[in-house]
Protein backbone atom coordinates (compact mmCIF):
# COMPACT_ATOMS: atom_id res chain seq x y z
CA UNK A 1 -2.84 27.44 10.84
CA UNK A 2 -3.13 23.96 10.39
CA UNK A 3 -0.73 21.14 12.10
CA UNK A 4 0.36 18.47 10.23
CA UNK A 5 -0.66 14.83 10.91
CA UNK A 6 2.59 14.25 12.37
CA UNK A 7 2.54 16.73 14.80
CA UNK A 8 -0.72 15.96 15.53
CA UNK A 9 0.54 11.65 16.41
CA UNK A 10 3.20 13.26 18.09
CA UNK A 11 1.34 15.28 21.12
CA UNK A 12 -0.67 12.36 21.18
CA UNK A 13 1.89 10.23 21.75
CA UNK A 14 3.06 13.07 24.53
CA UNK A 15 -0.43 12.62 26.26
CA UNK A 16 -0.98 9.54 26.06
CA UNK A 17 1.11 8.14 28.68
CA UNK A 18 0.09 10.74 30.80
CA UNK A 19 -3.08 9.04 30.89
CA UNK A 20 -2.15 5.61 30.72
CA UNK A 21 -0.52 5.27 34.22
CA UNK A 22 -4.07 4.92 35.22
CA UNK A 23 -4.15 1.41 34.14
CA UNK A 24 -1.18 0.03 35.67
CA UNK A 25 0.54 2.20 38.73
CA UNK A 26 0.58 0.83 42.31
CA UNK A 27 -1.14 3.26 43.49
CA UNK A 28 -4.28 2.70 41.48
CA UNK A 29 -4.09 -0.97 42.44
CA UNK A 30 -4.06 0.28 45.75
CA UNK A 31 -7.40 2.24 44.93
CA UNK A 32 -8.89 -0.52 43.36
CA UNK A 33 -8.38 -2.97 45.98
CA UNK A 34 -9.55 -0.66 48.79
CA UNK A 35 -12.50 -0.46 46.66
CA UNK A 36 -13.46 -4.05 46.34
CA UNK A 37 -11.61 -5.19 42.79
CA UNK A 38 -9.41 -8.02 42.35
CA UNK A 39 -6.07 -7.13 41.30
CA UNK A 40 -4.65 -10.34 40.28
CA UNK A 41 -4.98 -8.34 36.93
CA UNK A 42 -5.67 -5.22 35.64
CA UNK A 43 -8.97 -5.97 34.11
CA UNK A 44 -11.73 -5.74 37.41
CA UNK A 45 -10.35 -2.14 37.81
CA UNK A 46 -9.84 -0.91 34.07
CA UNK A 47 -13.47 -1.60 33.09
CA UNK A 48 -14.44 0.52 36.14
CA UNK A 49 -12.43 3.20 35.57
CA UNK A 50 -12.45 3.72 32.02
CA UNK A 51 -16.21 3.52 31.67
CA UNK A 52 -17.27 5.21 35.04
CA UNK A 53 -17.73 8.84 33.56
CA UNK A 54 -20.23 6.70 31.29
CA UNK A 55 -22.24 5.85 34.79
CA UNK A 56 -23.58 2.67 35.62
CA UNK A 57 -23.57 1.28 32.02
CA UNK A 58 -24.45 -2.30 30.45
CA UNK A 59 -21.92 -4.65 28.42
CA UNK A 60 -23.21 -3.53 25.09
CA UNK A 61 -22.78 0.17 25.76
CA UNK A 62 -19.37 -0.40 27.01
CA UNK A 63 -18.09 -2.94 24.31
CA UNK A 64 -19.55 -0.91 21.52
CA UNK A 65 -17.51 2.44 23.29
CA UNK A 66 -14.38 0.34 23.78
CA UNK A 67 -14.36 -1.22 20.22
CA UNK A 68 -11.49 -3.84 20.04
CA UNK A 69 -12.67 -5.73 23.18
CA UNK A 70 -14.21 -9.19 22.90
CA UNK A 71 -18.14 -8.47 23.83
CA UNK A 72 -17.77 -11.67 25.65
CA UNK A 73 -14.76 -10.30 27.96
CA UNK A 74 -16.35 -7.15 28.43
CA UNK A 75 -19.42 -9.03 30.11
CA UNK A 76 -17.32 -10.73 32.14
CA UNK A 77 -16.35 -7.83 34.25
CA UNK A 78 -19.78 -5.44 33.09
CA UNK A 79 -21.96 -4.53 35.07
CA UNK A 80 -20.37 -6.74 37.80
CA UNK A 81 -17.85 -3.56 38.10
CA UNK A 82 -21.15 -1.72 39.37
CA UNK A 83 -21.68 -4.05 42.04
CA UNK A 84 -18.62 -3.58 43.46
CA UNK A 85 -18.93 0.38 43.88
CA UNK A 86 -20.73 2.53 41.58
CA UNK A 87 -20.06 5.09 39.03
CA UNK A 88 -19.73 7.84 41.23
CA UNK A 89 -17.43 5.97 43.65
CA UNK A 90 -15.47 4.68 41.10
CA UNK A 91 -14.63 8.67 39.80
CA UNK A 92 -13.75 9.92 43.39
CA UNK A 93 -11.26 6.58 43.37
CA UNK A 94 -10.09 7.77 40.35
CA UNK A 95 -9.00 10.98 41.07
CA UNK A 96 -7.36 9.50 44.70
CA UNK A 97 -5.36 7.32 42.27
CA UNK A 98 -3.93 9.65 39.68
CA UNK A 99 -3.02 12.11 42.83
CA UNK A 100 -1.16 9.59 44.47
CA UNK A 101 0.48 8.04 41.51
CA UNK A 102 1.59 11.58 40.28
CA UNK A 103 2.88 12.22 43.60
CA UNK A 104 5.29 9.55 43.13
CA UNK A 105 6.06 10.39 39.73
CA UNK A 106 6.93 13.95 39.90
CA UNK A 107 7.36 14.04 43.55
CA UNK A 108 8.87 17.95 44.29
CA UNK A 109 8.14 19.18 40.26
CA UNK A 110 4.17 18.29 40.88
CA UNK A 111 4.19 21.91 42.02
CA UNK A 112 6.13 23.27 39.25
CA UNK A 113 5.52 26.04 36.90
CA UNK A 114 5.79 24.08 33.94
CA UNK A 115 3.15 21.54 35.26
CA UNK A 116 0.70 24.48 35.64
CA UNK A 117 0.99 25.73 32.23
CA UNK A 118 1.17 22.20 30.52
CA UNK A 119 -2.19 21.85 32.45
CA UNK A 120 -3.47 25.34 31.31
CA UNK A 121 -2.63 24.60 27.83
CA UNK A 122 -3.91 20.81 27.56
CA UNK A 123 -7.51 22.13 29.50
CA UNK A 124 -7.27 24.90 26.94
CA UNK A 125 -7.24 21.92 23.87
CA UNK A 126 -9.59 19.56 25.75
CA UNK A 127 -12.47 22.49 26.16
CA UNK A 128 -12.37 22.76 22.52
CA UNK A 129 -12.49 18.90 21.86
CA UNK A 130 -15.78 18.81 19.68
CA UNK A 131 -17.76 15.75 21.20
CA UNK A 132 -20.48 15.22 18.81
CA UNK A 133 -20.39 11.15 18.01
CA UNK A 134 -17.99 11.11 20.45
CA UNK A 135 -19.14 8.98 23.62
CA UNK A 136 -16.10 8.55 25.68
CA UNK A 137 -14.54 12.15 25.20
CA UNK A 138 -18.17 13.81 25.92
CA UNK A 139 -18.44 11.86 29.44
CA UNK A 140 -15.08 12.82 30.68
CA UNK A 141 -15.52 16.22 29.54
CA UNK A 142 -19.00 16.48 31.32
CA UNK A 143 -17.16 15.93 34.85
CA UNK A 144 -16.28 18.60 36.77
CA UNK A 145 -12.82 19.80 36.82
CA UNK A 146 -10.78 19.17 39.80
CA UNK A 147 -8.74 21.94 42.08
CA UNK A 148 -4.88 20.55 41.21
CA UNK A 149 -2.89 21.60 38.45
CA UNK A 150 -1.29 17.75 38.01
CA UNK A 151 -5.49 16.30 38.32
CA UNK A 152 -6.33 18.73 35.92
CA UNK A 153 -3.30 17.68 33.34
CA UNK A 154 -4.49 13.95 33.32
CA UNK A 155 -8.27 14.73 33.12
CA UNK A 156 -7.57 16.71 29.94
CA UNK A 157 -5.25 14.21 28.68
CA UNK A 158 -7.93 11.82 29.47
CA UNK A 159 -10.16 14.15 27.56
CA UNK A 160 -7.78 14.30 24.67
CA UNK A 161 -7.15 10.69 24.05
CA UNK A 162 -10.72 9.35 24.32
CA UNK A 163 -11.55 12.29 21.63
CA UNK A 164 -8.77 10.75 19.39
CA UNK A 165 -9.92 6.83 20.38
CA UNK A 166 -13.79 7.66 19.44
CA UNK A 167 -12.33 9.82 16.14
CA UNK A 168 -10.32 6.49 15.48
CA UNK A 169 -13.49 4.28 15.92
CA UNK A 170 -14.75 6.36 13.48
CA UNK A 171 -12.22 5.50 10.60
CA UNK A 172 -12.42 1.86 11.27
CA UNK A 173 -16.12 2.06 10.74
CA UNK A 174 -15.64 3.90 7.62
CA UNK A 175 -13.78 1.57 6.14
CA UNK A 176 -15.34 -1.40 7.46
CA UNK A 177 -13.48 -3.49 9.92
CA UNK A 178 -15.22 -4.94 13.06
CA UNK A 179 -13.56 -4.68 16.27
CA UNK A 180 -11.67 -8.07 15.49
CA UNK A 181 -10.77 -7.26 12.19
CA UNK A 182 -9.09 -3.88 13.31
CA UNK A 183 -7.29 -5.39 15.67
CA UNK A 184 -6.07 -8.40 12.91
CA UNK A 185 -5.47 -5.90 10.51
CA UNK A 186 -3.51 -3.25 13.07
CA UNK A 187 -1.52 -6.59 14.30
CA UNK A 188 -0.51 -7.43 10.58
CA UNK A 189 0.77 -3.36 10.12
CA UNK A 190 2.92 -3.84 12.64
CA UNK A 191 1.52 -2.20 15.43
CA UNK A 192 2.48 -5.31 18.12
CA UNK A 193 2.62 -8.84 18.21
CA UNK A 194 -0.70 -10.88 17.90
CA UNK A 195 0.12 -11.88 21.40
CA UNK A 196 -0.31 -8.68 22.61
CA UNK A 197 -3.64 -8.21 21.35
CA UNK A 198 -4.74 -11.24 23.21
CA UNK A 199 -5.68 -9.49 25.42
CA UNK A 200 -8.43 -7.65 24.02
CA UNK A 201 -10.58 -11.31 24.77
CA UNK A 202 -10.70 -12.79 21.46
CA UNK A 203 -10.47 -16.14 20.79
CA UNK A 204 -8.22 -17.74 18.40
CA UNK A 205 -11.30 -18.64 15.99
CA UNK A 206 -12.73 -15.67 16.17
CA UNK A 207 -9.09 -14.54 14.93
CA UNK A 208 -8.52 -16.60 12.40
CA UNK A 209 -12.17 -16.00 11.18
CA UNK A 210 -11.54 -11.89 10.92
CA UNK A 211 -8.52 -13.02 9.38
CA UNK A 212 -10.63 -15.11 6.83
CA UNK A 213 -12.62 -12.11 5.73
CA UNK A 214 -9.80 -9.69 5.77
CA UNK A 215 -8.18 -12.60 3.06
CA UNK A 216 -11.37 -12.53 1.27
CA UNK A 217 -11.61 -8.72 0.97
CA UNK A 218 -7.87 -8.71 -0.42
CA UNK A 219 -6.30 -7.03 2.33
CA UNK A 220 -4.71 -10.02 4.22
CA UNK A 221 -2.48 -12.32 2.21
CA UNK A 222 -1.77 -15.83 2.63
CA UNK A 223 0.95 -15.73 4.81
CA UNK A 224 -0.88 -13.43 7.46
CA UNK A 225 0.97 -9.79 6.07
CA UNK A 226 -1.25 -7.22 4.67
CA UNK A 227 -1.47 -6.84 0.96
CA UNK A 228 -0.84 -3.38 -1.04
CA UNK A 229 -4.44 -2.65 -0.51
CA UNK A 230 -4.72 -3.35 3.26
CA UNK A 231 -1.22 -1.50 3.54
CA UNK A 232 -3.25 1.18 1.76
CA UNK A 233 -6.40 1.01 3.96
CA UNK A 234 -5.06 0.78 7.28
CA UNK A 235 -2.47 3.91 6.56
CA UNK A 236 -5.82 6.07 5.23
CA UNK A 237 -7.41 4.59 8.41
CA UNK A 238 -4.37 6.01 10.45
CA UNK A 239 -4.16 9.77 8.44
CA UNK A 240 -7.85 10.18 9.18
CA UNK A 241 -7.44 9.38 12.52
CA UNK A 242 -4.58 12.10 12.73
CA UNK A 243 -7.17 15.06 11.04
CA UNK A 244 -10.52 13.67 13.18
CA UNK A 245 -8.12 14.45 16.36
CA UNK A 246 -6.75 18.00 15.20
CA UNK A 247 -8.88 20.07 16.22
CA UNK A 248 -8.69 20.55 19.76
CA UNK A 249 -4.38 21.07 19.41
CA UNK A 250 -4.69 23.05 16.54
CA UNK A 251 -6.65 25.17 19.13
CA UNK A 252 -3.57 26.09 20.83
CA UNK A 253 -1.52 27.05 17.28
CA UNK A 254 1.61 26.04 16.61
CA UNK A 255 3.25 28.40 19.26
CA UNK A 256 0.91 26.64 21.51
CA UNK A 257 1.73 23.31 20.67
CA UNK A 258 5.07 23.79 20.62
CA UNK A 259 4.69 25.23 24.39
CA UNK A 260 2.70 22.52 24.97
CA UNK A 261 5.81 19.68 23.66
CA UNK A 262 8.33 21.36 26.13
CA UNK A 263 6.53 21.99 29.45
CA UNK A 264 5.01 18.32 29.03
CA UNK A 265 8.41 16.27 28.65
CA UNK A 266 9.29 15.68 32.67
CA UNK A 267 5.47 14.40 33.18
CA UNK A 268 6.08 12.53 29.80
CA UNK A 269 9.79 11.73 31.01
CA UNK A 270 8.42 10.42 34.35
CA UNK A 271 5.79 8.47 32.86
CA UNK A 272 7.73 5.85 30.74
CA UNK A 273 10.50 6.38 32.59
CA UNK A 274 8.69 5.01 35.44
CA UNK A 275 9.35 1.50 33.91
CA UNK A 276 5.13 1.06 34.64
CA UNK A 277 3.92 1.06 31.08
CA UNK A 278 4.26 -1.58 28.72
CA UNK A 279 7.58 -1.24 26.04
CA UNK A 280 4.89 -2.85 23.14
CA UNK A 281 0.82 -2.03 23.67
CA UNK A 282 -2.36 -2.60 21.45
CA UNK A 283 -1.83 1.33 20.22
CA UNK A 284 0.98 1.08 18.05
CA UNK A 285 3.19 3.71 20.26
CA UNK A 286 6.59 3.49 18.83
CA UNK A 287 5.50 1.00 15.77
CA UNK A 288 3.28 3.57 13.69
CA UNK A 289 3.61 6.80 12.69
């Protein structure tokens, strides 16, 4: 049986901050310092970790896996991330990390029952993840799986969300916006504020430029809010994200799924309860769907 596209957003939206804590707990600073990175922000560190499963790969490769990042501010920190430890070194770190910080978070449930089967059932979801045209899912899925119950409940979360992110890379392509005009676009649906998407490196003439196009295209009108038609385009954009990531959950069926929604609420719980993630991202958490 098929899920809908909302309950599809919504486990994402349940595994996604599972993930995210990567990117900005302590602990992972921690890791990334001992390893060499600056940590005056989180940049050094996230293009390490995000693209290590990739191994040791150039700017282009990276910016064209990432999408919405300025090529220019993804050179800035690739391959210089390789120089600092390598691929391999930067995966072991990773794993440190994500054991320390869910330490913290969960402290005496990490060994719970329902952390067990919310990491049966998400490694159940992830093995099925179809990776074809998929470049960040199928390098996380190639690593081996770790030992822990918790460290296998990120890596398929990991898993999960890069499969949705490449699916999603996917739909902008098919409707034709470039990494800055997404991001223009996404900003003008309502996802965040343009500030907040500052910090995917763009600069304000690049901005206005996309916006330019986007104007010239009909979607964008003068006063910077999407027309009818880029209302239109962004929402198909959105629901064909939704189906494109399907697969994998509706793996599990709806029993499944709905197994999957209850034993994963403390980890969720702890994770933006944790105060560590940010109340407005680039995603659209909370502001879409």
């Amino acid at each position: 049986m098929s899920l809908p596209p909302s309950r599809v957003r919504n486990l994402w939206h349940l595994t996604e901050p599972v993930h995210a804590v990567l990117y900005y707990a302590p602990e992972v600073l921690a890791e990334a310092a001992a390893l060499g990175y600056a940590t005056d922000t989180r940049w050094p560190s996230y293009f390490a970790w995000r693209p290590a499963p990739l191994g040791a790969a150039g700017p282009n490769a990276v910016a064209a896996a990432f999408y919405s990042f300025s090529p220019a501010m993804v050179a800035e920190h690739v391959p210089a991330a390789w120089r600092v430890a390598d691929p391999g070194t930067v995966l072991a770190a990773r794993l440190r990390a994500i054991d320390a910080t869910y330490r913290t978070l969960l402290g005496d449930a990490l060994a719970s029952p329902e952390v067990k089967e919310a990491a049966e059932l998400a490694r159940r979801a992830a093995e099925s993840a179809g990776t074809a045209g998929r470049p960040l899912a199928a390098a996380n899925a190639d690593l081996p799986w770790p030992d822990e119950p918790h460290l296998v409940l990120w890596q398929a979360a990991t898993i999960l969300r890069e499969h949705r992110g490449d699916g999603h890379v996917a739909s902008l392509l098919t409707e034709g916006l470039d990494p800055v005009e997404a991001l223009v676009s996404f900003a003008a649906f309502g996802a965040a504020r343009r500030q907040v998407f500052d910090s995917r490196g763009w600069t304000p003439g690049q901005w206005e430029e996309a916006g330019d196009r986007l104007r010239s295209r009909g979607l964008l009108a003068a006063d910077g809010t999407l027309t009818e038609a880029g209302r239109a385009l962004r929402q198909r954009i959105e629901e064909r994200t939704d189906a494109l990531a399907a697969g994998p959950w509706e793996t599990l069926g709806e029993a499944g799924a709905d197994r999957f929604t209850e034993v994963i609420a403390p980890v969720w719980a702890a994770a933006v309860g944790s105060g560590l993630l940010p109340a407005e991202n680039t995603l659209g958490i909370g502001k879409v769907g």
